[in-house]
C-alpha atoms as a PDB file:
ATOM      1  CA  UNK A   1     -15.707   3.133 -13.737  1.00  0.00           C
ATOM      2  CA  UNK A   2     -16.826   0.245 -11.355  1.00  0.00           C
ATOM      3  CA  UNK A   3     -13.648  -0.535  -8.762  1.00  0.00           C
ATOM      4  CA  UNK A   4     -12.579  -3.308  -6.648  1.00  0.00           C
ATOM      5  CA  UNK A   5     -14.455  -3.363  -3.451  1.00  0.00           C
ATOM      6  CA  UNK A   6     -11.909  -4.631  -1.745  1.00  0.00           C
ATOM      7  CA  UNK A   7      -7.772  -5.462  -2.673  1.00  0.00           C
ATOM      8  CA  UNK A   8      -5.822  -7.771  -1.027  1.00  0.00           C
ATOM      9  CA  UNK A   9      -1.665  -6.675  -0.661  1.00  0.00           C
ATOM     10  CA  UNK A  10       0.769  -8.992  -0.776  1.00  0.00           C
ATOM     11  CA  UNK A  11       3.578  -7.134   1.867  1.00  0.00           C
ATOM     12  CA  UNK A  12       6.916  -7.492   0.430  1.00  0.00           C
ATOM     13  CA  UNK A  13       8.913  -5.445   2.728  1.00  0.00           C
ATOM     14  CA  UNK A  14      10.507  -8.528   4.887  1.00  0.00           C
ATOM     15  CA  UNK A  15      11.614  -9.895   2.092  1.00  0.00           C
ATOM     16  CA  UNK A  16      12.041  -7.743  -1.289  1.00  0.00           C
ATOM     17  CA  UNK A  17      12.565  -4.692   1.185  1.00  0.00           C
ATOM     18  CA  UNK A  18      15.639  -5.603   2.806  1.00  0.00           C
ATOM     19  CA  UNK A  19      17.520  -7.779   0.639  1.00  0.00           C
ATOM     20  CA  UNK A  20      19.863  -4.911  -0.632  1.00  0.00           C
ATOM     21  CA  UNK A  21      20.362  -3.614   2.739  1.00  0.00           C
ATOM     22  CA  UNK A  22      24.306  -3.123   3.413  1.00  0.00           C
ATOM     23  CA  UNK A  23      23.925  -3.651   7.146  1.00  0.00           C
ATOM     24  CA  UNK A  24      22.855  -7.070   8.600  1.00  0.00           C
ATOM     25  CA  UNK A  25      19.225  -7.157   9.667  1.00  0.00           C
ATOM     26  CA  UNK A  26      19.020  -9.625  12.305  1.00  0.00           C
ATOM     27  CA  UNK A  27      16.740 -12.647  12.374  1.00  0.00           C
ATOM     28  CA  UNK A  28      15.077 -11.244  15.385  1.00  0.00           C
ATOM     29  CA  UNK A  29      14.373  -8.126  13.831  1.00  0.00           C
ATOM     30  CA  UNK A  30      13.129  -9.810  10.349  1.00  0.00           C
ATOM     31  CA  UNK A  31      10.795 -12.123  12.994  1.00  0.00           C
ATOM     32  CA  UNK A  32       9.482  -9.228  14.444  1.00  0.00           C
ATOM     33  CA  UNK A  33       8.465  -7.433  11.206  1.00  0.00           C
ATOM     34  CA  UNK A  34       6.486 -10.249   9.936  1.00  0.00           C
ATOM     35  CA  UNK A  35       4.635 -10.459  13.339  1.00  0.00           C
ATOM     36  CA  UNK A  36       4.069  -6.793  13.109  1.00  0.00           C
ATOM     37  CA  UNK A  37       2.733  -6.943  10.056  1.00  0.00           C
ATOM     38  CA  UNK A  38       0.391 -10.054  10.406  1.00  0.00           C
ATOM     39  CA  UNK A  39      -1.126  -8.308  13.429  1.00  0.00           C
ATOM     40  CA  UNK A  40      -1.462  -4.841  10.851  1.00  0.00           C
ATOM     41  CA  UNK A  41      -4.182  -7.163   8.936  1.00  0.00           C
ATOM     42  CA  UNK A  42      -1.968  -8.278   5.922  1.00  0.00           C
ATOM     43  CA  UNK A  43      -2.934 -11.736   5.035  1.00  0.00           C
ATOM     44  CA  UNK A  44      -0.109 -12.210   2.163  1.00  0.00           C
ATOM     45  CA  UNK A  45       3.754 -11.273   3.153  1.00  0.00           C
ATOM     46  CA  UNK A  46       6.505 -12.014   1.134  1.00  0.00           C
ATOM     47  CA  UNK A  47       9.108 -13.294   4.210  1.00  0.00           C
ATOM     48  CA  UNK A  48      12.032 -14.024   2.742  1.00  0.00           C
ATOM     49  CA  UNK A  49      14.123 -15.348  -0.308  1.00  0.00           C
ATOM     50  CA  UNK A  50      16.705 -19.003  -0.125  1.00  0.00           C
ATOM     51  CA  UNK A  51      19.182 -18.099  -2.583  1.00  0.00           C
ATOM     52  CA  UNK A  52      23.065 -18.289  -2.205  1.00  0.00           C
ATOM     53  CA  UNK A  53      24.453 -16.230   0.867  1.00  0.00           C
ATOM     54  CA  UNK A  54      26.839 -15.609  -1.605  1.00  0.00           C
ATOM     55  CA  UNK A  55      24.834 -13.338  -3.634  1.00  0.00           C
ATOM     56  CA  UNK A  56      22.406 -12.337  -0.923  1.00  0.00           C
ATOM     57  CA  UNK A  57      23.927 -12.040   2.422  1.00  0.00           C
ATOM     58  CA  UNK A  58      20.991 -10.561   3.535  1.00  0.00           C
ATOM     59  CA  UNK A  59      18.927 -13.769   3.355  1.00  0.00           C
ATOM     60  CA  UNK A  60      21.384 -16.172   4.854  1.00  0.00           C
ATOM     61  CA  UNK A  61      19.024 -16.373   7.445  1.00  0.00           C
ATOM     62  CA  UNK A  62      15.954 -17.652   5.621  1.00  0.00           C
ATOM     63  CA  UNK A  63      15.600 -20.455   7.412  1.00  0.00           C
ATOM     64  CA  UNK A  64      16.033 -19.513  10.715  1.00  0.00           C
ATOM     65  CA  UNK A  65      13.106 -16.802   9.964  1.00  0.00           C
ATOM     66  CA  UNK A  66      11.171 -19.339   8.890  1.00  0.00           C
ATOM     67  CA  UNK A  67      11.217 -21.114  11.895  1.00  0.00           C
ATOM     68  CA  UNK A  68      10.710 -18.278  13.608  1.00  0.00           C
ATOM     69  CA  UNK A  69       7.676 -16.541  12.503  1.00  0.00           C
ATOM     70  CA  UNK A  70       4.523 -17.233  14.984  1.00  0.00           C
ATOM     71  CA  UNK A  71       1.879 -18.236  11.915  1.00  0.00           C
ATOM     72  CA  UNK A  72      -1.637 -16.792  12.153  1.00  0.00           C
ATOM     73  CA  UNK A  73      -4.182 -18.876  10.598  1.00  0.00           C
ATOM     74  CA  UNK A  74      -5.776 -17.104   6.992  1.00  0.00           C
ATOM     75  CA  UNK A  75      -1.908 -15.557   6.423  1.00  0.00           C
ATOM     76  CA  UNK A  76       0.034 -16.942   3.089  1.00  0.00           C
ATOM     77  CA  UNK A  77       3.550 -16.939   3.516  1.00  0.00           C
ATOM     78  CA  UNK A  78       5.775 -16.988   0.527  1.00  0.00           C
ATOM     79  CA  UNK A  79       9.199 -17.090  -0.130  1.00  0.00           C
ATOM     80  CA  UNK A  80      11.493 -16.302  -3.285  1.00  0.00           C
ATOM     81  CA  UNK A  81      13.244 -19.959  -4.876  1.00  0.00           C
ATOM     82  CA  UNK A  82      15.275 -19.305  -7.893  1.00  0.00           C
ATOM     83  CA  UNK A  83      16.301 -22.738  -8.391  1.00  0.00           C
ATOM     84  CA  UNK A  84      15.557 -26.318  -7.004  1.00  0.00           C
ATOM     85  CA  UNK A  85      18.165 -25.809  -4.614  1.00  0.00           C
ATOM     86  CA  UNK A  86      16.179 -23.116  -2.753  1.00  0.00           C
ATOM     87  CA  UNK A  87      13.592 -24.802  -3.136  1.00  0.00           C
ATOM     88  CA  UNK A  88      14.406 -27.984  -1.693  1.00  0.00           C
ATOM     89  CA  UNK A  89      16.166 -25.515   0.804  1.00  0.00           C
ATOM     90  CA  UNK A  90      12.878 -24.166   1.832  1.00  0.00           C
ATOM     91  CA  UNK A  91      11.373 -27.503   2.886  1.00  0.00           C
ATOM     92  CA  UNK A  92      13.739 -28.865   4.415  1.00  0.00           C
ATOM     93  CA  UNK A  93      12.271 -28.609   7.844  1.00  0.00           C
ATOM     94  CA  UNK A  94       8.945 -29.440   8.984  1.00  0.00           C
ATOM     95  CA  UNK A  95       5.917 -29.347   7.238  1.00  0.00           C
ATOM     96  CA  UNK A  96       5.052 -26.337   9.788  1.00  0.00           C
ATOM     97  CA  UNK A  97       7.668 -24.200   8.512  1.00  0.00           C
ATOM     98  CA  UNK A  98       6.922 -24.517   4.864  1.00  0.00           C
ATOM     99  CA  UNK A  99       6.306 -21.299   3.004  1.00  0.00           C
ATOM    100  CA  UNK A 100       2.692 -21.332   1.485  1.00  0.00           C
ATOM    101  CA  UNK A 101       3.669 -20.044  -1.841  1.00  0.00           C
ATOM    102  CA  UNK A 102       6.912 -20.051  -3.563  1.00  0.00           C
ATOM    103  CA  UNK A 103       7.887 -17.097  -5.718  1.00  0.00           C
ATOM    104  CA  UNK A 104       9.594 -17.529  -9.037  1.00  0.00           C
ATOM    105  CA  UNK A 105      11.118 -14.931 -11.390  1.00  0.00           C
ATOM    106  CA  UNK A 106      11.427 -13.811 -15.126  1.00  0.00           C
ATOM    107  CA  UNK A 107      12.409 -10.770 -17.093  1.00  0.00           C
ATOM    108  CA  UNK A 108      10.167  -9.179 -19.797  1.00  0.00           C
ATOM    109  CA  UNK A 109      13.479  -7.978 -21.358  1.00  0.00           C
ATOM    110  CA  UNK A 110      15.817  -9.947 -23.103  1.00  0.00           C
ATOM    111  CA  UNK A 111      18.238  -7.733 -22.058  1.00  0.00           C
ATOM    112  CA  UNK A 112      17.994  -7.099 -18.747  1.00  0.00           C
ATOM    113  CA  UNK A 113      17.615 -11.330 -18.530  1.00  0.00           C
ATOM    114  CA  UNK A 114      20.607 -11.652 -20.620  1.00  0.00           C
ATOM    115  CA  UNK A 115      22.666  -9.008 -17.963  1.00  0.00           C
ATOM    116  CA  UNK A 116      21.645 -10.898 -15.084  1.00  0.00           C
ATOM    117  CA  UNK A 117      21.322 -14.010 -15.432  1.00  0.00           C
ATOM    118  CA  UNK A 118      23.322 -14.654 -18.454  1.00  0.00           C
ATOM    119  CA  UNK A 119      20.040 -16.515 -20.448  1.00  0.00           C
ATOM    120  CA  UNK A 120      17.144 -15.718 -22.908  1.00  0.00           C
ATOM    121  CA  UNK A 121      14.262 -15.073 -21.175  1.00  0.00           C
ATOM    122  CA  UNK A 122      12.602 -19.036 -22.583  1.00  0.00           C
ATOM    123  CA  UNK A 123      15.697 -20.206 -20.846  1.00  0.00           C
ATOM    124  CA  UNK A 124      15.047 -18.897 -17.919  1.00  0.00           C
ATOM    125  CA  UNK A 125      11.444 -19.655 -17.379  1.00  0.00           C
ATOM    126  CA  UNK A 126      13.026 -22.844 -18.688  1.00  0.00           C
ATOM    127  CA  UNK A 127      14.871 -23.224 -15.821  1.00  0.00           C
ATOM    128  CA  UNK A 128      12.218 -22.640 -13.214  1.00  0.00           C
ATOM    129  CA  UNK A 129       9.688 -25.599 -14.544  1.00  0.00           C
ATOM    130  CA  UNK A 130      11.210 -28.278 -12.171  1.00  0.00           C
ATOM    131  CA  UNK A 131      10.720 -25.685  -9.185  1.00  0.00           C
ATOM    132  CA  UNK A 132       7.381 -25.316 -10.187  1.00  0.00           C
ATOM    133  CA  UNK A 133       6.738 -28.926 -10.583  1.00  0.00           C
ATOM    134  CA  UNK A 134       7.883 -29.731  -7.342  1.00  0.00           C
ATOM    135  CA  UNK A 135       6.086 -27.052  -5.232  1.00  0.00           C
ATOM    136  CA  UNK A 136       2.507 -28.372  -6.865  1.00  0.00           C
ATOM    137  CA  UNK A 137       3.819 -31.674  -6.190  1.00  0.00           C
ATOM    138  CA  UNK A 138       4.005 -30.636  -2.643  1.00  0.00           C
ATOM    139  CA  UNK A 139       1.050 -28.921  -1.903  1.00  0.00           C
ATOM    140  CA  UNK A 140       2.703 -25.673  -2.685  1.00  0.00           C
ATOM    141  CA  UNK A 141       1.337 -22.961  -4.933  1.00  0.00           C
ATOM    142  CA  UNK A 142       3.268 -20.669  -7.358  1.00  0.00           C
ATOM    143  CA  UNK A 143       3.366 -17.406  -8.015  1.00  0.00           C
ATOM    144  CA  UNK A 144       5.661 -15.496 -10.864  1.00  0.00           C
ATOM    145  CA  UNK A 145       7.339 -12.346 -10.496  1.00  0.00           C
ATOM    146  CA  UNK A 146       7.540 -10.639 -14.234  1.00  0.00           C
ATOM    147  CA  UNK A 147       9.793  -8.080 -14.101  1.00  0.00           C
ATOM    148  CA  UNK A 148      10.552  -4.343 -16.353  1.00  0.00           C
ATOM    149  CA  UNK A 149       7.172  -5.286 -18.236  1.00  0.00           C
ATOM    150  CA  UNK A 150       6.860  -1.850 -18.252  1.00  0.00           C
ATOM    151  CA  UNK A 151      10.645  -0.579 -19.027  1.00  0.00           C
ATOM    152  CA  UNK A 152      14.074  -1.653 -18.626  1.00  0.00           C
ATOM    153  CA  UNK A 153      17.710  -0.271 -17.798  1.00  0.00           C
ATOM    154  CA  UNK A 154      18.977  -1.595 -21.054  1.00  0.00           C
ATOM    155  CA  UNK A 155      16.597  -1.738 -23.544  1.00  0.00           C
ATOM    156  CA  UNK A 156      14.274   1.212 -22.409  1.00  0.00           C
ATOM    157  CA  UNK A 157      10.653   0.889 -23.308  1.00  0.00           C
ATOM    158  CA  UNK A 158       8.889  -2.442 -23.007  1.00  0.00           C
ATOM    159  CA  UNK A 159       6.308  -3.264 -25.494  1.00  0.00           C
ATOM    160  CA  UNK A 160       3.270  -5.303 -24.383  1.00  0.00           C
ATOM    161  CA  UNK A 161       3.401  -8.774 -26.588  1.00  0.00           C
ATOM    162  CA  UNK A 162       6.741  -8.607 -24.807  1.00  0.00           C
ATOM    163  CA  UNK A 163       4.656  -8.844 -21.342  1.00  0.00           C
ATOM    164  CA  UNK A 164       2.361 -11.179 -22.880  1.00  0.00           C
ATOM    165  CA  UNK A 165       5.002 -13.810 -24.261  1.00  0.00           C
ATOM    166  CA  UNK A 166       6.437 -13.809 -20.900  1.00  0.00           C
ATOM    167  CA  UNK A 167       3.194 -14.235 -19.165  1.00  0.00           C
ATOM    168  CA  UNK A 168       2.050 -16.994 -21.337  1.00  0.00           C
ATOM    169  CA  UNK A 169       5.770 -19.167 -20.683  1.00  0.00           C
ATOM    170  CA  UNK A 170       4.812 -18.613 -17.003  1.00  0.00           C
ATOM    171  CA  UNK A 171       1.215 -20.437 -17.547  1.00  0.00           C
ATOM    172  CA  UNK A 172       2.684 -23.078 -19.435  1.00  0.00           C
ATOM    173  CA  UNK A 173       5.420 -24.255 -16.656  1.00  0.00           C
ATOM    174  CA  UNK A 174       2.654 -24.140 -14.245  1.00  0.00           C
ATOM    175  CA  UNK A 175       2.336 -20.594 -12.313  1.00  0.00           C
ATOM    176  CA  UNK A 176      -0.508 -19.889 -11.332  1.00  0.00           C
ATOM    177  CA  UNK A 177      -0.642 -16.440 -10.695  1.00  0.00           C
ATOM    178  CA  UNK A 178       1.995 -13.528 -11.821  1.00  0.00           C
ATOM    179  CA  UNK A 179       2.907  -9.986 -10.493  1.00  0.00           C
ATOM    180  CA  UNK A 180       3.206  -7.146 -13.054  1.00  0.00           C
ATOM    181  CA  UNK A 181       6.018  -5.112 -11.983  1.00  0.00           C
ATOM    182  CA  UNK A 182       7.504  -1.907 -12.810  1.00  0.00           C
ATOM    183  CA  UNK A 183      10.830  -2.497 -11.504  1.00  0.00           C
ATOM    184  CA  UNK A 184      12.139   0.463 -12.318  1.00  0.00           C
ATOM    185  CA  UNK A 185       9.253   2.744 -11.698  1.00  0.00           C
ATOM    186  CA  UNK A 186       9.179   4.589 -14.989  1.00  0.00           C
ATOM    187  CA  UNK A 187       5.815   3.365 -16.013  1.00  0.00           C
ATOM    188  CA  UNK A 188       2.839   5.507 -16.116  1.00  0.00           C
ATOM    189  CA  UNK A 189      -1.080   5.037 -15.924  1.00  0.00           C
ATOM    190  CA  UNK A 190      -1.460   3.692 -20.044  1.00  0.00           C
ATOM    191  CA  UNK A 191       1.411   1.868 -20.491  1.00  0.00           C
ATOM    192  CA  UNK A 192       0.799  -0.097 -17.010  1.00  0.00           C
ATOM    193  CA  UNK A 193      -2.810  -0.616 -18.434  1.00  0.00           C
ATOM    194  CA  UNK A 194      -1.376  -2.054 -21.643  1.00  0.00           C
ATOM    195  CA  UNK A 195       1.334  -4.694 -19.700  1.00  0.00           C
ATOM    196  CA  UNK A 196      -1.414  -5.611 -17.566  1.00  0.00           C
ATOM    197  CA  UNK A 197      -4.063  -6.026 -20.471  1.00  0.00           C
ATOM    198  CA  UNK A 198      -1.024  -7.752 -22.024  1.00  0.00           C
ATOM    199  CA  UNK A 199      -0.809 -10.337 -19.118  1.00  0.00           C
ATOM    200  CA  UNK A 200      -5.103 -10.439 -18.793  1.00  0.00           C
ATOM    201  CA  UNK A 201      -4.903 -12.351 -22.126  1.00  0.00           C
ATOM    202  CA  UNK A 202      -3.058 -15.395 -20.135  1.00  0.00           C
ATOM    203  CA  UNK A 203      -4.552 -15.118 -16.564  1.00  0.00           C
ATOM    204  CA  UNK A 204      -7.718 -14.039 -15.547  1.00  0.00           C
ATOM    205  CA  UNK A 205      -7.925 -11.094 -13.582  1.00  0.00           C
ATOM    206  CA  UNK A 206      -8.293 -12.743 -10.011  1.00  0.00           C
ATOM    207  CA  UNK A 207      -4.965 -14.084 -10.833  1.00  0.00           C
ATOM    208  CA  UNK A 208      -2.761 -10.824 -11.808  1.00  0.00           C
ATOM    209  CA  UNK A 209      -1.258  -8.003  -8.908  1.00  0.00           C
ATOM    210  CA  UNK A 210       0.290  -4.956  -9.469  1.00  0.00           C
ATOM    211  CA  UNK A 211       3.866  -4.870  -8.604  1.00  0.00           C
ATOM    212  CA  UNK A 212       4.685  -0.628  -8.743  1.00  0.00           C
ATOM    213  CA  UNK A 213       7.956   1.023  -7.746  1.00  0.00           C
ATOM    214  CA  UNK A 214       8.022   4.565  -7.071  1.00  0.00           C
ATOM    215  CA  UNK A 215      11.111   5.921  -8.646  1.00  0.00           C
ATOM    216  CA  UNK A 216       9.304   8.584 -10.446  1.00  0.00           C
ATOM    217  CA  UNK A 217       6.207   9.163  -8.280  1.00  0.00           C
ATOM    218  CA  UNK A 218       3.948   7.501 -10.242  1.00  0.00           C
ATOM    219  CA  UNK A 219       3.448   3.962  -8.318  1.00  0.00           C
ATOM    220  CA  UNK A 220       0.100   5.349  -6.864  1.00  0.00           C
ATOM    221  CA  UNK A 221      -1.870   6.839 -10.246  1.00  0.00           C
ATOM    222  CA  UNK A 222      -0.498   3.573 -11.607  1.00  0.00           C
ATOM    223  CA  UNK A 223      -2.161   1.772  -8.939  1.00  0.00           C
ATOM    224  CA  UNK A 224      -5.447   3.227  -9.816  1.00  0.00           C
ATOM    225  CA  UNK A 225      -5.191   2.678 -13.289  1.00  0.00           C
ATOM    226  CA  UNK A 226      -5.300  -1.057 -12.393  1.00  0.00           C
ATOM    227  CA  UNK A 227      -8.045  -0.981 -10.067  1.00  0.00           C
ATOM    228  CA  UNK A 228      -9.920   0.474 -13.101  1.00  0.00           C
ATOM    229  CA  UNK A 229      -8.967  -2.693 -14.674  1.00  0.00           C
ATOM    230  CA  UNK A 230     -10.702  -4.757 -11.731  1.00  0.00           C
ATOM    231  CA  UNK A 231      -7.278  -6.132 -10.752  1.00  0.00           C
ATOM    232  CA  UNK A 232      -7.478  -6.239  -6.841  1.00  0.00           C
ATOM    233  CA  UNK A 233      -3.963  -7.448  -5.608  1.00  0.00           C
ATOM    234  CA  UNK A 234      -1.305  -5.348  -5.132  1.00  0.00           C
ATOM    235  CA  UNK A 235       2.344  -5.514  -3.991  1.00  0.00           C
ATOM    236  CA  UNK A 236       3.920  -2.965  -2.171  1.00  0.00           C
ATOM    237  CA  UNK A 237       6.803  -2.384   0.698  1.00  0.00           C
ATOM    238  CA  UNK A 238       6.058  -1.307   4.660  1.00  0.00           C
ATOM    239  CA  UNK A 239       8.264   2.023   4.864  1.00  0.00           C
ATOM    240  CA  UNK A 240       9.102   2.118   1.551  1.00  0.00           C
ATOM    241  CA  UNK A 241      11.681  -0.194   1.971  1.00  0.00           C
ATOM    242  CA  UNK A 242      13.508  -1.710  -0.828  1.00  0.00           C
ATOM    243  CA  UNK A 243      15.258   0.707  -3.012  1.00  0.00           C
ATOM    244  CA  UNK A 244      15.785   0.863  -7.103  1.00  0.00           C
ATOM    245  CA  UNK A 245      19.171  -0.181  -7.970  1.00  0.00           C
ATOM    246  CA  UNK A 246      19.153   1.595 -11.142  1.00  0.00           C
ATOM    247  CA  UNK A 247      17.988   4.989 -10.214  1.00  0.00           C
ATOM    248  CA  UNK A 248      20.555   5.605  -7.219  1.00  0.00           C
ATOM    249  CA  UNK A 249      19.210   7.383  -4.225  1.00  0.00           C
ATOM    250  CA  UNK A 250      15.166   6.856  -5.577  1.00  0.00           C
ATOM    251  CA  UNK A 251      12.389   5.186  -3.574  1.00  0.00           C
ATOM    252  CA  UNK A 252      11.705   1.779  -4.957  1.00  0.00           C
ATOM    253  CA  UNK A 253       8.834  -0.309  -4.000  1.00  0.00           C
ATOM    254  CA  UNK A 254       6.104   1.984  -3.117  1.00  0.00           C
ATOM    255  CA  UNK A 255       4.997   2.108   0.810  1.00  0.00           C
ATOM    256  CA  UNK A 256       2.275   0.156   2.021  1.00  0.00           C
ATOM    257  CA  UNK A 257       0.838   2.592   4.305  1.00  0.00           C
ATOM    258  CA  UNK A 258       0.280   4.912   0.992  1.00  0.00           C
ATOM    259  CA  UNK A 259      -1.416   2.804  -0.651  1.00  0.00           C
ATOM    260  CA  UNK A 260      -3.571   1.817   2.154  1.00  0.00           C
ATOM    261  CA  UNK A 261      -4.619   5.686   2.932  1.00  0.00           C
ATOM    262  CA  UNK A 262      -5.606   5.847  -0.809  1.00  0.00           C
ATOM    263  CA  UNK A 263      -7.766   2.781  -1.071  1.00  0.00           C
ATOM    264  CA  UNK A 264      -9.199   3.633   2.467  1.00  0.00           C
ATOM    265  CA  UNK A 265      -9.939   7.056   1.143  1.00  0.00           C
ATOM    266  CA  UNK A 266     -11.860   5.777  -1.750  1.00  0.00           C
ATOM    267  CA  UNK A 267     -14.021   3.228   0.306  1.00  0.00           C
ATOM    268  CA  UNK A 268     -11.963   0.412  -0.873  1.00  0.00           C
ATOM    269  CA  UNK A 269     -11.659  -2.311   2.162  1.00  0.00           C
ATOM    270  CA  UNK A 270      -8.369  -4.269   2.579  1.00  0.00           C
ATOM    271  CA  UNK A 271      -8.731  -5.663   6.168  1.00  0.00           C
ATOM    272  CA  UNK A 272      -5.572  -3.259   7.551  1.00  0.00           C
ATOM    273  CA  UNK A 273      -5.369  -1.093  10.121  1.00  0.00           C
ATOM    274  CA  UNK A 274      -3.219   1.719   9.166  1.00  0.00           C
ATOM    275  CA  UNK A 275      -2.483   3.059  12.612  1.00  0.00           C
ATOM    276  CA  UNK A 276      -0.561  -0.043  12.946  1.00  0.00           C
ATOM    277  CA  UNK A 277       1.073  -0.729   9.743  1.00  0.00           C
ATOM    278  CA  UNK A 278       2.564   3.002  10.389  1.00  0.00           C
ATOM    279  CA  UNK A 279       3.624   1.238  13.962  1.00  0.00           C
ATOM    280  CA  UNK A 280       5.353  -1.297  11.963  1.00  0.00           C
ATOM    281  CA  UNK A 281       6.972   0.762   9.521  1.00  0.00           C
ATOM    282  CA  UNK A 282       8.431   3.103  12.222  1.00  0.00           C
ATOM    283  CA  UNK A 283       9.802  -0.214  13.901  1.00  0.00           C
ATOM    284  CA  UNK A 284      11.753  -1.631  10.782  1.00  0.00           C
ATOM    285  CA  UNK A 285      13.156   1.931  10.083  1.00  0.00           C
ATOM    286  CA  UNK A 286      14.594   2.484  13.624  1.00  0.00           C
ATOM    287  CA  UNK A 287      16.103  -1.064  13.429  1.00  0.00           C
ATOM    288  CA  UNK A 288      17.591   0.458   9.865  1.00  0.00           C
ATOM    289  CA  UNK A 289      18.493   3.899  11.647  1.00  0.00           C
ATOM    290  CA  UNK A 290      16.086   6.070   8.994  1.00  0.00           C
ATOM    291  CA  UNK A 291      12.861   7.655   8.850  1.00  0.00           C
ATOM    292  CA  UNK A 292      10.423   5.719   6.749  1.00  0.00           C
ATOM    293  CA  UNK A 293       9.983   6.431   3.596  1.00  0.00           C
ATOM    294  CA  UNK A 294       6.084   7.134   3.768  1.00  0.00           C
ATOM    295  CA  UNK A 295       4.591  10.541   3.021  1.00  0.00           C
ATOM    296  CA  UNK A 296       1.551   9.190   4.827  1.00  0.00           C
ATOM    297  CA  UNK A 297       3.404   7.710   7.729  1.00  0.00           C
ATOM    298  CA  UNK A 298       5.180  11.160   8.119  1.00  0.00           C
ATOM    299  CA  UNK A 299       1.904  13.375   7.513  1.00  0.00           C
ATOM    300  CA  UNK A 300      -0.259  11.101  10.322  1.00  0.00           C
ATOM    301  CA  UNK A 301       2.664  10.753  12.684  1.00  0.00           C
ATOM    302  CA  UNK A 302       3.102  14.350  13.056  1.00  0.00           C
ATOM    303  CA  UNK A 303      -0.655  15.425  13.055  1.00  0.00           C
ATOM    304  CA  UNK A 304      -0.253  13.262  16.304  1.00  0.00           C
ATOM    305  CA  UNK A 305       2.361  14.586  17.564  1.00  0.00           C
ATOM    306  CA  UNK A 306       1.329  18.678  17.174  1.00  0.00           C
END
């Protein structure tokens, strides 16, 4: 089995970590992660999300962040825009403060789309072509989020041409790269393989991450059964932050600094220095008043300390 010599993560913590969060994060604080983590090595972090305060209090502050954030050339910034709204709410100040990448969304379940949104998946994706035609037409690139392609709250398991159909309306509105998540962490090593072989048959593998909650433990073995797929991008959460809201009291995104320490482990390079991701993650989860939720983060942090 030939592996990936080297993965690139896309850090979602800033932005996919703490939009649930009860208590207000401050702007400062939300500055201060991304710098943290830009100065950890990670080239890709997911920063924040314009959507209605509304319906996301959390990220009432997007564009204050934005402005904000002290950019490091060879870093892509992205940002979640679930309508032209957001989007046109995302460049509305200077060029500077643009996000590289914009992140749109879609369900592979009907139902879970249906639930949540209150459309068919088609209509949904749909909906998200004029966002996607006016980030290209801005120099912006896109990237889709595909979401239970693995399983779902309300339908349960998620068969692959499921995966596939949704991946293939993302190509044809223009996205050019998608995330295959588990939202819901139930997924093990096979059926990941088969949503991601699902999605290989649209996009080429350069062009597909892993996206792997941790509800059930499994986010790491899954993780290696797409590296044996060559797929070398990854998603994953500083701290752990970000939990599932459909498994109450369970780890959701899987932490960055685990999956670091495996891929380091197995002579994988991803350009991060662990020793200060763990710095990061211990500075977000003081600001949040909780340990982080990183068995590798605990384990080197008290090796240090003893």
């Amino acid at each position: 089995m030939k592996l990936p010599a080297r993965v690139k993560i896309v850090d979602v913590g800033p932005r996919d970590g703490l939009q649930n969060e009860k208590q207000p994060v401050p702007a400062e604080v939300k500055i201060g992660l991304v710098q943290r983590l830009q100065d950890a090595g990670l080239a890709e972090i997911e920063v924040t999300s314009f959507v209605s305060p509304k319906w996301v209090p959390q990220m009432a502050d997007a564009a204050a962040v934005m402005h904000g954030i002290r950019r490091r050339a060879g870093v892509r910034y992205s940002v979640l825009t679930p309508n032209l709204q957001g989007f046109e709410a995302a460049v509305a100040g200077p060029r500077a403060e643009w996000p590289d990448e914009i992140v749109v969304f879609g369900a592979a379940s009907e139902a879970f789309s249906r639930r949540n949104i209150n459309c068919s998946i088609a209509e949904s994706i749909g909906r998200f072509a004029p966002v996607a035609d006016a980030a290209r037409a801005r120099g912006i690139a896109v990237r889709g989020a595909m979401s239970c392609t693995v399983g779902c709250p309300y339908e349960g398991e998620i068969a692959p041409g499921k995966v596939g159909y949704l991946a293939r309306l993302m190509k044809d509105i223009g996205v050019e790269r998608v995330d295959v998540a588990d939202t819901i962490g139930v997924g093990t090593p096979r059926a990941v393989q088969a949503a991601l072989e699902a999605t290989l048959a649209h996009y080429d593998v350069d062009h597909v991450s892993g996206h792997f909650h941790d509800t059930y433990g499994q986010a790491l073995s899954n993780t290696l059964a797409a590296l044996a797929l060559g797929v070398w991008n990854f998603q994953s959460s500083v701290a752990g932050l970000g939990g599932c809201p459909y498994a109450k009291g369970a780890t959701g995104n899987v932490a960055t600094e685990d999956v670091v320490y495996m891929l380091h482990g197995m002579g994988i390079e991803t350009g991060i220095d662990l020793d200060a991701l763990i710095d990061a993650g211990v500075y977000i989860s003081q600001a949040l008043g909780r340990e982080p939720h990183s068995r590798v983060s605990k384990a080197i942090r008290t090796k240090k300390e003893s």
